[in-house]
PDB file of N, CA and C in Angstrom:
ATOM      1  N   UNK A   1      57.562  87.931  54.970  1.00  0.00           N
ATOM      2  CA  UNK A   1      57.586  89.362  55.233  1.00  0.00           C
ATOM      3  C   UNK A   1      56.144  89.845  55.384  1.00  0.00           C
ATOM      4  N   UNK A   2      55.596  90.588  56.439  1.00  0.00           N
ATOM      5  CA  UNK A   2      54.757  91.275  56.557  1.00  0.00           C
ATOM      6  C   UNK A   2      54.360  92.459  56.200  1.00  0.00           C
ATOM      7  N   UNK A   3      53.545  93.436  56.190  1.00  0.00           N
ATOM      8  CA  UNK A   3      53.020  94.794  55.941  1.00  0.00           C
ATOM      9  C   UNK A   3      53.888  95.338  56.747  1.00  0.00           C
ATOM     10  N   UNK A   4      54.126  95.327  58.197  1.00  0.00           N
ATOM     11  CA  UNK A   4      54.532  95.806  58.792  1.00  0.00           C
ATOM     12  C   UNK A   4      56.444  95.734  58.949  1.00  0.00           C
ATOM     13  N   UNK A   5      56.930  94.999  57.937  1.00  0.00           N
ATOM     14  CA  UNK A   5      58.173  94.948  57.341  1.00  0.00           C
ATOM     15  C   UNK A   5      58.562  95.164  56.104  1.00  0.00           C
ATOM     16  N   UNK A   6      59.885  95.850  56.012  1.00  0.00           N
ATOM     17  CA  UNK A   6      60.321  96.204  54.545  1.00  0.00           C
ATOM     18  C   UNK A   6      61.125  95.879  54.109  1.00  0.00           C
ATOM     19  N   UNK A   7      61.730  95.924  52.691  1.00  0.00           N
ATOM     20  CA  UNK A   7      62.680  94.602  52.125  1.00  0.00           C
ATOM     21  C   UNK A   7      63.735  94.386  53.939  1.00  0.00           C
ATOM     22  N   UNK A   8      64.656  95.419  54.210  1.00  0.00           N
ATOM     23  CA  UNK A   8      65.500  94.414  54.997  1.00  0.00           C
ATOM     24  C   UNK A   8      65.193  94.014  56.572  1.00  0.00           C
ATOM     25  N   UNK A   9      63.893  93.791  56.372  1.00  0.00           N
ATOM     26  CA  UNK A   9      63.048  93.145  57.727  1.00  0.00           C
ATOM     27  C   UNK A   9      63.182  94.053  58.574  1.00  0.00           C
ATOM     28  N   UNK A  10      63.148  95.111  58.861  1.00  0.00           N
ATOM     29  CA  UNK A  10      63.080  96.313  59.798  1.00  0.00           C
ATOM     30  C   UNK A  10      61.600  96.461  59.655  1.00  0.00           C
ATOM     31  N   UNK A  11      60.921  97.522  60.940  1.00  0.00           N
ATOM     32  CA  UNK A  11      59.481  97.309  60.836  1.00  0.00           C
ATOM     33  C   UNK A  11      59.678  98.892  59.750  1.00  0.00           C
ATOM     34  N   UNK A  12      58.648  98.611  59.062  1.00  0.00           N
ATOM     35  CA  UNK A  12      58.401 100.119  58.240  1.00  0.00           C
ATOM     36  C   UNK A  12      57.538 101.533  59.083  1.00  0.00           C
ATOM     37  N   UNK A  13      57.928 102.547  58.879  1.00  0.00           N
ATOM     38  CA  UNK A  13      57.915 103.847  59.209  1.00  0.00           C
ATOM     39  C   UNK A  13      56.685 104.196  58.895  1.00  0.00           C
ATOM     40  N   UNK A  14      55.725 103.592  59.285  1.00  0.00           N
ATOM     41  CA  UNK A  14      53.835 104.084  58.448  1.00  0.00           C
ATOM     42  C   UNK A  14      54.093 105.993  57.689  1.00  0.00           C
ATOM     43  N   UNK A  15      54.868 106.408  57.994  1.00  0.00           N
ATOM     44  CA  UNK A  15      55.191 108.063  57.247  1.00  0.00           C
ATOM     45  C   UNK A  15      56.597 107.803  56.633  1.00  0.00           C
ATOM     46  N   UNK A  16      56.940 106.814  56.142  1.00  0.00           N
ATOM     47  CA  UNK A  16      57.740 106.539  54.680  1.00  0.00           C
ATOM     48  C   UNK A  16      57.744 106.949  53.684  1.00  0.00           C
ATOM     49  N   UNK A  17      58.792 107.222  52.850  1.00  0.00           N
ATOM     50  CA  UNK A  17      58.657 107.674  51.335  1.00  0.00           C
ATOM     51  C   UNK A  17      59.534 106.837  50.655  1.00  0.00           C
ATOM     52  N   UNK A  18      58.573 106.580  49.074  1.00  0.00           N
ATOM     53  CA  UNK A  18      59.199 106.117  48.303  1.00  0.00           C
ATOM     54  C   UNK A  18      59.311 106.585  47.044  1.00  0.00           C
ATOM     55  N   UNK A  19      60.456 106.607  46.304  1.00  0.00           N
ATOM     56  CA  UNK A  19      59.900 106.747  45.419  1.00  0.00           C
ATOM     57  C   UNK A  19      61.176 106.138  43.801  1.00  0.00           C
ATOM     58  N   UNK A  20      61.067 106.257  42.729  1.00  0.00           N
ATOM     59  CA  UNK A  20      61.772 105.479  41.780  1.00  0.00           C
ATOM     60  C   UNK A  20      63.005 106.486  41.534  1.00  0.00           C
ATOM     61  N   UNK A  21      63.989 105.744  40.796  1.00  0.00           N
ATOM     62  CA  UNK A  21      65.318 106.193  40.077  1.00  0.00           C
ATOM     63  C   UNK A  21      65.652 106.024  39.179  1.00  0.00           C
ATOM     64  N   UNK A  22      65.608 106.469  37.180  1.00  0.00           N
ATOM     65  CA  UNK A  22      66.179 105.732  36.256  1.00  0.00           C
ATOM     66  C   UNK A  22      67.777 105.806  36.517  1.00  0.00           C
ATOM     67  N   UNK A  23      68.255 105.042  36.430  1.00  0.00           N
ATOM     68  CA  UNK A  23      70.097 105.031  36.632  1.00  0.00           C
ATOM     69  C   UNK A  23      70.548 105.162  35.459  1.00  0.00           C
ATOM     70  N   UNK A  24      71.578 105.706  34.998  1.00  0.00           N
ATOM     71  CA  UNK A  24      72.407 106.090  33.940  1.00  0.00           C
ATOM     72  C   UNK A  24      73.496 105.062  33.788  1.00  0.00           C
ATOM     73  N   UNK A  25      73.284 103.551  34.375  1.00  0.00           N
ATOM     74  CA  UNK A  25      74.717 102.616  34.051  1.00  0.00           C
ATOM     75  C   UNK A  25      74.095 101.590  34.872  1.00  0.00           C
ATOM     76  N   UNK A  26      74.560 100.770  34.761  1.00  0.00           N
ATOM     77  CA  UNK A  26      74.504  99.404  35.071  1.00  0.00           C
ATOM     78  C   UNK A  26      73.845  99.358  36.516  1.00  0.00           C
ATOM     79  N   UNK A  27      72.942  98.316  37.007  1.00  0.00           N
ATOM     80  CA  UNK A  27      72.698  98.632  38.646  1.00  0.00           C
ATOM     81  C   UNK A  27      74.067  98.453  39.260  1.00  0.00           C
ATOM     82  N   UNK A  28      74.764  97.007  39.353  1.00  0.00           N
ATOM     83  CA  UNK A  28      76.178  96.990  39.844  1.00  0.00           C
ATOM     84  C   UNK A  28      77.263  98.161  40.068  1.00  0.00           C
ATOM     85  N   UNK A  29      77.144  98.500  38.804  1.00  0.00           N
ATOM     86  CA  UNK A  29      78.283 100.134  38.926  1.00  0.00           C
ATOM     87  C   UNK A  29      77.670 100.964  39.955  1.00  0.00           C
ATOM     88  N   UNK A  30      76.643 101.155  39.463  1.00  0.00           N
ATOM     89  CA  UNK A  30      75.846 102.408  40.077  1.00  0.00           C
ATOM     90  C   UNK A  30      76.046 102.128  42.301  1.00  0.00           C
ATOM     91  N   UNK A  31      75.457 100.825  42.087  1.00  0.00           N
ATOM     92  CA  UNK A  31      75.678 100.339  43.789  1.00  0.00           C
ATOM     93  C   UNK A  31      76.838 100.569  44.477  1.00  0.00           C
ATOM     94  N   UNK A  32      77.598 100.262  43.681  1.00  0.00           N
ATOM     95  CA  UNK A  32      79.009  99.896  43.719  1.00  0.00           C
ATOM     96  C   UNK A  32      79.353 101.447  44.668  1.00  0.00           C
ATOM     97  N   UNK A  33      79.374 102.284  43.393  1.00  0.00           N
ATOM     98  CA  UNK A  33      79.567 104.013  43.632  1.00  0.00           C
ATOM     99  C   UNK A  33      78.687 104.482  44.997  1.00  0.00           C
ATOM    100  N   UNK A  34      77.849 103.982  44.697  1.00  0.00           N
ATOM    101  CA  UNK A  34      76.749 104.591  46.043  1.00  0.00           C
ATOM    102  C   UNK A  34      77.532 104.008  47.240  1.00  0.00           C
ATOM    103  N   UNK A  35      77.600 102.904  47.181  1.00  0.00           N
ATOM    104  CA  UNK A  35      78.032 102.040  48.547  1.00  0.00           C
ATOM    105  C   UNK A  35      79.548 103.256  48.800  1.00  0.00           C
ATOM    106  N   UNK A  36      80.043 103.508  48.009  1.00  0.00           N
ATOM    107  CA  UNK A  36      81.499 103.827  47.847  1.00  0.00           C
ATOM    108  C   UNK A  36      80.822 105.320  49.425  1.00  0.00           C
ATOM    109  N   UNK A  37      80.500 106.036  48.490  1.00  0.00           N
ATOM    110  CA  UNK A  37      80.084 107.945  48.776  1.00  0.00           C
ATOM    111  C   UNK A  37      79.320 107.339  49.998  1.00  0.00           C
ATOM    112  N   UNK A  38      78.480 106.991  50.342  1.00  0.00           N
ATOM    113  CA  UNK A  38      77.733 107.005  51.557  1.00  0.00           C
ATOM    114  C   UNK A  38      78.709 106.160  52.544  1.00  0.00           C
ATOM    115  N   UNK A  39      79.450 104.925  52.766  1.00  0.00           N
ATOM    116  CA  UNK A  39      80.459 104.585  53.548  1.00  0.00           C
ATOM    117  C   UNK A  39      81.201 105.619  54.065  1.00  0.00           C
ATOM    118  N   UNK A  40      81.828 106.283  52.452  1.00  0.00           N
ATOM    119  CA  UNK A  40      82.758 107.687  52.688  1.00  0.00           C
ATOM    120  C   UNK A  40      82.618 108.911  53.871  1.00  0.00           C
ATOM    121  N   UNK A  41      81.214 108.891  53.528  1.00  0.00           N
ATOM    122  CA  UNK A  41      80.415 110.366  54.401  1.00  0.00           C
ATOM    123  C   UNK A  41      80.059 109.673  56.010  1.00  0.00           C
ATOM    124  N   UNK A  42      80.461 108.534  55.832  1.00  0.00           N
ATOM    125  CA  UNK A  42      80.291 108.310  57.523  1.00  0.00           C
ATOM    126  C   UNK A  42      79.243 107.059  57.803  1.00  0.00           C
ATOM    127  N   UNK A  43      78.041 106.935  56.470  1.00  0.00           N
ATOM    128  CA  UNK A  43      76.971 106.017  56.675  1.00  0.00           C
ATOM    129  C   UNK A  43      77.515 104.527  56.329  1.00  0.00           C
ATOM    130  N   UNK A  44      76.214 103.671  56.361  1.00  0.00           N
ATOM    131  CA  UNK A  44      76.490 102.139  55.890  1.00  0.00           C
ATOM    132  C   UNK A  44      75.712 101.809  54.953  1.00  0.00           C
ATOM    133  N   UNK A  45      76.070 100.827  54.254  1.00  0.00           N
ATOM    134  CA  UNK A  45      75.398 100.660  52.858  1.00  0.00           C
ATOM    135  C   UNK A  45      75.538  98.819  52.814  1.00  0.00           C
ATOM    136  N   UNK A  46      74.412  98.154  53.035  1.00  0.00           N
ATOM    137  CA  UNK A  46      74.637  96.721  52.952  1.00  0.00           C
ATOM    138  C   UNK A  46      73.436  96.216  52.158  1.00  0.00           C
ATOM    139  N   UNK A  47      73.877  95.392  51.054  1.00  0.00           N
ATOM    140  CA  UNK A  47      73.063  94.760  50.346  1.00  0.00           C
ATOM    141  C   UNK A  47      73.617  94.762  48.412  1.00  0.00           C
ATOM    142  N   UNK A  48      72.814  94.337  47.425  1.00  0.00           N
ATOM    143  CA  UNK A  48      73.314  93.489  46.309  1.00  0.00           C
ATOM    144  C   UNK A  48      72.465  94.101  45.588  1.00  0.00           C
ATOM    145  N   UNK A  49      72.321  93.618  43.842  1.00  0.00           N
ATOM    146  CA  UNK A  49      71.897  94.255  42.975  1.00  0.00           C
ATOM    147  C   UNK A  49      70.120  94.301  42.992  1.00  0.00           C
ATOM    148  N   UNK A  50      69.878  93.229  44.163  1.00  0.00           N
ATOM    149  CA  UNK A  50      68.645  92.953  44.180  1.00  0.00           C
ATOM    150  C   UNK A  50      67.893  93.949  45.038  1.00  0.00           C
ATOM    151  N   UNK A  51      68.186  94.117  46.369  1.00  0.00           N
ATOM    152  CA  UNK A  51      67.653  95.015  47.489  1.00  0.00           C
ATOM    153  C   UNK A  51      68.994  95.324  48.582  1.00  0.00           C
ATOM    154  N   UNK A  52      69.009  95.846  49.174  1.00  0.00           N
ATOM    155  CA  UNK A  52      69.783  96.508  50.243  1.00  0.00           C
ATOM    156  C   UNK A  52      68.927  97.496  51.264  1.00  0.00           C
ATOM    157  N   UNK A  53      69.994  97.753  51.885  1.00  0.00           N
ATOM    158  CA  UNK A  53      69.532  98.861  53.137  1.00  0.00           C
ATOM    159  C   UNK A  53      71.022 100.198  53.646  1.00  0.00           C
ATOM    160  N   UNK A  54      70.779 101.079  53.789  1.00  0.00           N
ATOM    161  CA  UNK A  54      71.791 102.051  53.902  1.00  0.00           C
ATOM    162  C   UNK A  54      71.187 103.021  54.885  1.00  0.00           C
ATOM    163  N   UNK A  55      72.019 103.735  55.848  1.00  0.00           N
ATOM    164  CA  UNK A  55      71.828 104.832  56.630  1.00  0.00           C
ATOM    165  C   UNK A  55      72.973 106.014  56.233  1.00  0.00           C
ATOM    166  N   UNK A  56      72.515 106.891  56.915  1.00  0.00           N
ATOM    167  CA  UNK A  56      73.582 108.368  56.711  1.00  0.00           C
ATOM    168  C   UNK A  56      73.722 109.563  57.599  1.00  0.00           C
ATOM    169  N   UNK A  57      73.649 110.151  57.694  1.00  0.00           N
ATOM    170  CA  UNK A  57      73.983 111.241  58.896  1.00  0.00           C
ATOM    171  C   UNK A  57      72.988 112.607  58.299  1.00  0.00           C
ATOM    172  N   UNK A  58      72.202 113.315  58.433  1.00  0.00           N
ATOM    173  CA  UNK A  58      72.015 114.584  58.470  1.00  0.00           C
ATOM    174  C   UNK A  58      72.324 115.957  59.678  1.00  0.00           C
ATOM    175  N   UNK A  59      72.559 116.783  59.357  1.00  0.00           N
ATOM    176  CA  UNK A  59      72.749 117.831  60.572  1.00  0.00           C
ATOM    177  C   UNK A  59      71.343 117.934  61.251  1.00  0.00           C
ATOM    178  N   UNK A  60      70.831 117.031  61.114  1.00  0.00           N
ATOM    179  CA  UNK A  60      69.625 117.351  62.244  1.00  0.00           C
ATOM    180  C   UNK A  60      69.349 115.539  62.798  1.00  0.00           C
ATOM    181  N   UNK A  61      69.918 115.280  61.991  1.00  0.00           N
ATOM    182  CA  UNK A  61      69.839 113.402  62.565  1.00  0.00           C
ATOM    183  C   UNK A  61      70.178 112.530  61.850  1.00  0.00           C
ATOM    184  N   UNK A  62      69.859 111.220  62.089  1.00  0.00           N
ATOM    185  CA  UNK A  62      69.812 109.817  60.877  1.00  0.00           C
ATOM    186  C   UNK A  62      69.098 109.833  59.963  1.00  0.00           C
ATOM    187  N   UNK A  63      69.497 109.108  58.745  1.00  0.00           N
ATOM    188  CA  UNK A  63      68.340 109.018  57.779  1.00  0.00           C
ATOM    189  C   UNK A  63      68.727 107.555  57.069  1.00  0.00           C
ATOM    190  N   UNK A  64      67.293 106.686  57.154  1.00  0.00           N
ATOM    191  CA  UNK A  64      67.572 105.265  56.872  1.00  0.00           C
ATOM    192  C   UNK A  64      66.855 105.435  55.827  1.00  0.00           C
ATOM    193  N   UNK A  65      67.102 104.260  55.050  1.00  0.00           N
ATOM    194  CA  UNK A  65      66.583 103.504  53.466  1.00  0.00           C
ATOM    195  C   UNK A  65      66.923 102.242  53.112  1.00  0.00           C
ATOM    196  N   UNK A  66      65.666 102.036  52.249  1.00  0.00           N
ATOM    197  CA  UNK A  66      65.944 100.648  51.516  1.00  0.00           C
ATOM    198  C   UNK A  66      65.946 100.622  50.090  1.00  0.00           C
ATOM    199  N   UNK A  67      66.520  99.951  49.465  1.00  0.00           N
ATOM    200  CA  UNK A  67      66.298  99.787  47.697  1.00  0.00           C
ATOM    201  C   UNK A  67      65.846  98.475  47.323  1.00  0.00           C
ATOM    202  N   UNK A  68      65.037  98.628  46.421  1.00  0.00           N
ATOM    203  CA  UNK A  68      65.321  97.393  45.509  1.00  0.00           C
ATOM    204  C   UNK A  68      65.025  97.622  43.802  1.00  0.00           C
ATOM    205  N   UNK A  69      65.254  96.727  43.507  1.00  0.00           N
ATOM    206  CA  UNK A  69      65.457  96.628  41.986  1.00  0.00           C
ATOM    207  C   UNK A  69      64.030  96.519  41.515  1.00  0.00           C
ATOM    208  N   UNK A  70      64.209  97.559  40.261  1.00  0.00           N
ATOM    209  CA  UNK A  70      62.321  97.187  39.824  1.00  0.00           C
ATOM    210  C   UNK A  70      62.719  96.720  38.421  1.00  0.00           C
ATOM    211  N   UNK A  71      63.669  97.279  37.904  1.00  0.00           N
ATOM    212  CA  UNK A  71      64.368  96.377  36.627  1.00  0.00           C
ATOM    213  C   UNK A  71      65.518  96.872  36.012  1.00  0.00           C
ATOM    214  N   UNK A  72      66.344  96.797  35.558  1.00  0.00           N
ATOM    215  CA  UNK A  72      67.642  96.489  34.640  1.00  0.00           C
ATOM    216  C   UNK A  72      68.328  98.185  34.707  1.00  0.00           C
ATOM    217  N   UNK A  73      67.500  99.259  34.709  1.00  0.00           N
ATOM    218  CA  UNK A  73      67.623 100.384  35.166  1.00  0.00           C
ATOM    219  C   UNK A  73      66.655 101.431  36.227  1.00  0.00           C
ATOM    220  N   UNK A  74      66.328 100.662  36.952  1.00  0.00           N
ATOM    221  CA  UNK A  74      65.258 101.321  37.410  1.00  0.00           C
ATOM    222  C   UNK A  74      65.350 100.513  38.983  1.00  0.00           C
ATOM    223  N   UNK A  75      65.501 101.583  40.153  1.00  0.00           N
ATOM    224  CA  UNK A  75      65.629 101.439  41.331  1.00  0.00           C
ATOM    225  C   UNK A  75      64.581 101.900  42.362  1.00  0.00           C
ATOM    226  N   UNK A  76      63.918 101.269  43.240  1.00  0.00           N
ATOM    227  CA  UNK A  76      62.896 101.766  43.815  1.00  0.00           C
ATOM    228  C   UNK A  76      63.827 101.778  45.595  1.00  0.00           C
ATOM    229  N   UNK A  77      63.689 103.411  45.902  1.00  0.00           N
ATOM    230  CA  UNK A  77      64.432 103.935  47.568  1.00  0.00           C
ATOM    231  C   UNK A  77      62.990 104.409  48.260  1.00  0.00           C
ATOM    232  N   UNK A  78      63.159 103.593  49.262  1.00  0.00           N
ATOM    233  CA  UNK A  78      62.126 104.191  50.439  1.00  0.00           C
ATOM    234  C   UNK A  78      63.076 104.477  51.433  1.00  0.00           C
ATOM    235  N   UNK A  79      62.627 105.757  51.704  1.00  0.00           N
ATOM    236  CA  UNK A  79      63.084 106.253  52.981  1.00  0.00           C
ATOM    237  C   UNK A  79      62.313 106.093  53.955  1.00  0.00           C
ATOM    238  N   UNK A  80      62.897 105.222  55.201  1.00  0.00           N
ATOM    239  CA  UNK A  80      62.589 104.747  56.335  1.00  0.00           C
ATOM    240  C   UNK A  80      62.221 104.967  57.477  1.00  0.00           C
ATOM    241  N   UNK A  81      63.236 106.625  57.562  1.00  0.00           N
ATOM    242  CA  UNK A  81      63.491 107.022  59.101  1.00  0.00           C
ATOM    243  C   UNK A  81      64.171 108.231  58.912  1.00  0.00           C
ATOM    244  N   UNK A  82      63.450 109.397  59.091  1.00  0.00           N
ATOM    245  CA  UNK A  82      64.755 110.621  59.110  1.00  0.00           C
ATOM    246  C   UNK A  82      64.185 111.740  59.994  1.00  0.00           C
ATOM    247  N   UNK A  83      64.786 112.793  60.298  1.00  0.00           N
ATOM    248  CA  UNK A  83      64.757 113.803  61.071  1.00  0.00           C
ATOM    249  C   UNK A  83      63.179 114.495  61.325  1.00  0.00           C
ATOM    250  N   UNK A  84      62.430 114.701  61.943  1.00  0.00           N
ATOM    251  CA  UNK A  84      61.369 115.314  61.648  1.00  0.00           C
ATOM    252  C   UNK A  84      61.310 116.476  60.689  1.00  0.00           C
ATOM    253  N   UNK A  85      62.102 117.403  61.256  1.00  0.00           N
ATOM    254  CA  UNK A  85      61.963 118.627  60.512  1.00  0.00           C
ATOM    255  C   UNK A  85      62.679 118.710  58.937  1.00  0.00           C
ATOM    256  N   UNK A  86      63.310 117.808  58.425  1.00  0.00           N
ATOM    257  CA  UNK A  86      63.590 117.600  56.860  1.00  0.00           C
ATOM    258  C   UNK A  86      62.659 117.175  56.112  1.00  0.00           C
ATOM    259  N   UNK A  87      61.712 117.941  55.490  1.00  0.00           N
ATOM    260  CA  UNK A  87      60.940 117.063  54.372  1.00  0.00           C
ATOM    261  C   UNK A  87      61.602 116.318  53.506  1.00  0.00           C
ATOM    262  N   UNK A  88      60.755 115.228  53.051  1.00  0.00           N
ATOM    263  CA  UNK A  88      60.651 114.325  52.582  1.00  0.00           C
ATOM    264  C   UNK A  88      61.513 114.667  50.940  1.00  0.00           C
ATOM    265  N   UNK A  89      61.192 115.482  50.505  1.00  0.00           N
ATOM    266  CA  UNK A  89      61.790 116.287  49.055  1.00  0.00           C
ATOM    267  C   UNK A  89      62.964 116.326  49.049  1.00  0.00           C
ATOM    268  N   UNK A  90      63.300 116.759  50.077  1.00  0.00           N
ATOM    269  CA  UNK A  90      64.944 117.367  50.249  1.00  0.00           C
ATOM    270  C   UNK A  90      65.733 116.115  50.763  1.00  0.00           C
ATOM    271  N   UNK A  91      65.230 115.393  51.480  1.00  0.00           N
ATOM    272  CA  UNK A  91      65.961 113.876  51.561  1.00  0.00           C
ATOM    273  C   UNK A  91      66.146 113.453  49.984  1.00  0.00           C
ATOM    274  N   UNK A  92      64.849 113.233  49.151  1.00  0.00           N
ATOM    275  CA  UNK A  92      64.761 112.541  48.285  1.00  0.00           C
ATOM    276  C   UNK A  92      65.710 113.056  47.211  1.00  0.00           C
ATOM    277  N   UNK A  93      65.824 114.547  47.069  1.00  0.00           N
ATOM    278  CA  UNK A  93      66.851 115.154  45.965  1.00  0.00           C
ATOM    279  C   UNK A  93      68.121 114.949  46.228  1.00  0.00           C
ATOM    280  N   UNK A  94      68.722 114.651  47.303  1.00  0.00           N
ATOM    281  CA  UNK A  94      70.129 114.133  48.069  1.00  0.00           C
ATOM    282  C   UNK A  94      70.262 112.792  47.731  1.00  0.00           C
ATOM    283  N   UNK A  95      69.004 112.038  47.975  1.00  0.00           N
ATOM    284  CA  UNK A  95      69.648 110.682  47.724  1.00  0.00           C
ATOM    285  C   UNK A  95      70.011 110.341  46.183  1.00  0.00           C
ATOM    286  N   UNK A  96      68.577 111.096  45.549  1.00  0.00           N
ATOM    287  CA  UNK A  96      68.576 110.851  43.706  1.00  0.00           C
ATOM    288  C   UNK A  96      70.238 111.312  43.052  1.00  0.00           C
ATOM    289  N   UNK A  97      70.583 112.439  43.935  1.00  0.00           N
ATOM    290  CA  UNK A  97      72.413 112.796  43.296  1.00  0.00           C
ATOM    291  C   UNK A  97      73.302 111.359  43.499  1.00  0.00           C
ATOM    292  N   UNK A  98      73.257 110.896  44.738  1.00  0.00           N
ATOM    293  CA  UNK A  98      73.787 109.536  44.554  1.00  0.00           C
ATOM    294  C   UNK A  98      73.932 108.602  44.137  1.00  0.00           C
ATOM    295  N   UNK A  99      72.507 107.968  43.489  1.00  0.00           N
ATOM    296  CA  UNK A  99      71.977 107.013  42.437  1.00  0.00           C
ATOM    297  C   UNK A  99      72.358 107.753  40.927  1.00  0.00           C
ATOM    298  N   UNK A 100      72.631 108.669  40.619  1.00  0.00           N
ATOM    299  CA  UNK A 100      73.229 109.369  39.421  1.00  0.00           C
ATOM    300  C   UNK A 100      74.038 109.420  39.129  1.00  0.00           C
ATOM    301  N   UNK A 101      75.238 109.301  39.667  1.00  0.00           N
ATOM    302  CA  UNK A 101      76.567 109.350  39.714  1.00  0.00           C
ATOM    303  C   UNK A 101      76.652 108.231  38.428  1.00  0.00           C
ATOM    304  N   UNK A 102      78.172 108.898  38.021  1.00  0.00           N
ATOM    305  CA  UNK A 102      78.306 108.198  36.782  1.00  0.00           C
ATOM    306  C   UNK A 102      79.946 108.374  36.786  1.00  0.00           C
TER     307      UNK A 102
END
């Protein structure tokens, strides 16, 4: 893997965001649920307790991401690819409700 790639070998977005998640339950559960709600809403969600990759729909466009595991409760999401005009915040507070779920 290069600089210019991110966990699921896609080239990375040089104006990416990342940032961490403590999870409230197990990574498995937690994935599990996420994979569930984002499939639900229309997006895709592929990958394991280790790293993955997921997209989703906004009313102004796509919005891609990757995860991976930083440890036993603790999830690191970069966002990849999303709408120009959505800051970065407001992606990030949407996705953090998902990783919360309990």
């Amino acid at each position: 893997m290069t600089k210019e790639q991110a966990v699921s070998g896609r080239p990375i977005n040089k104006m990416s965001h990342a940032f961490t998640v403590q999870l409230n339950d197990e990574i498995t559960s937690v994935l599990k649920k996420v994979e569930e709600e984002i499939t639900g809403s229309g997006g895709s969600f592929k990958g394991d307790s280790e790293k993955g990759i997921f997209d989703g729909k906004s009313m102004l466009g796509p919005i891609q991401g990757e995860y991976c595991s930083v440890s036993g409760n603790e999830i690191k999401i970069t966002i990849t690819h999303k709408p120009f005009f959505v800051p970065y915040h407001v992606i990030e507070s949407e996705i953090k409700k998902y990783f919360l779920i309990t």
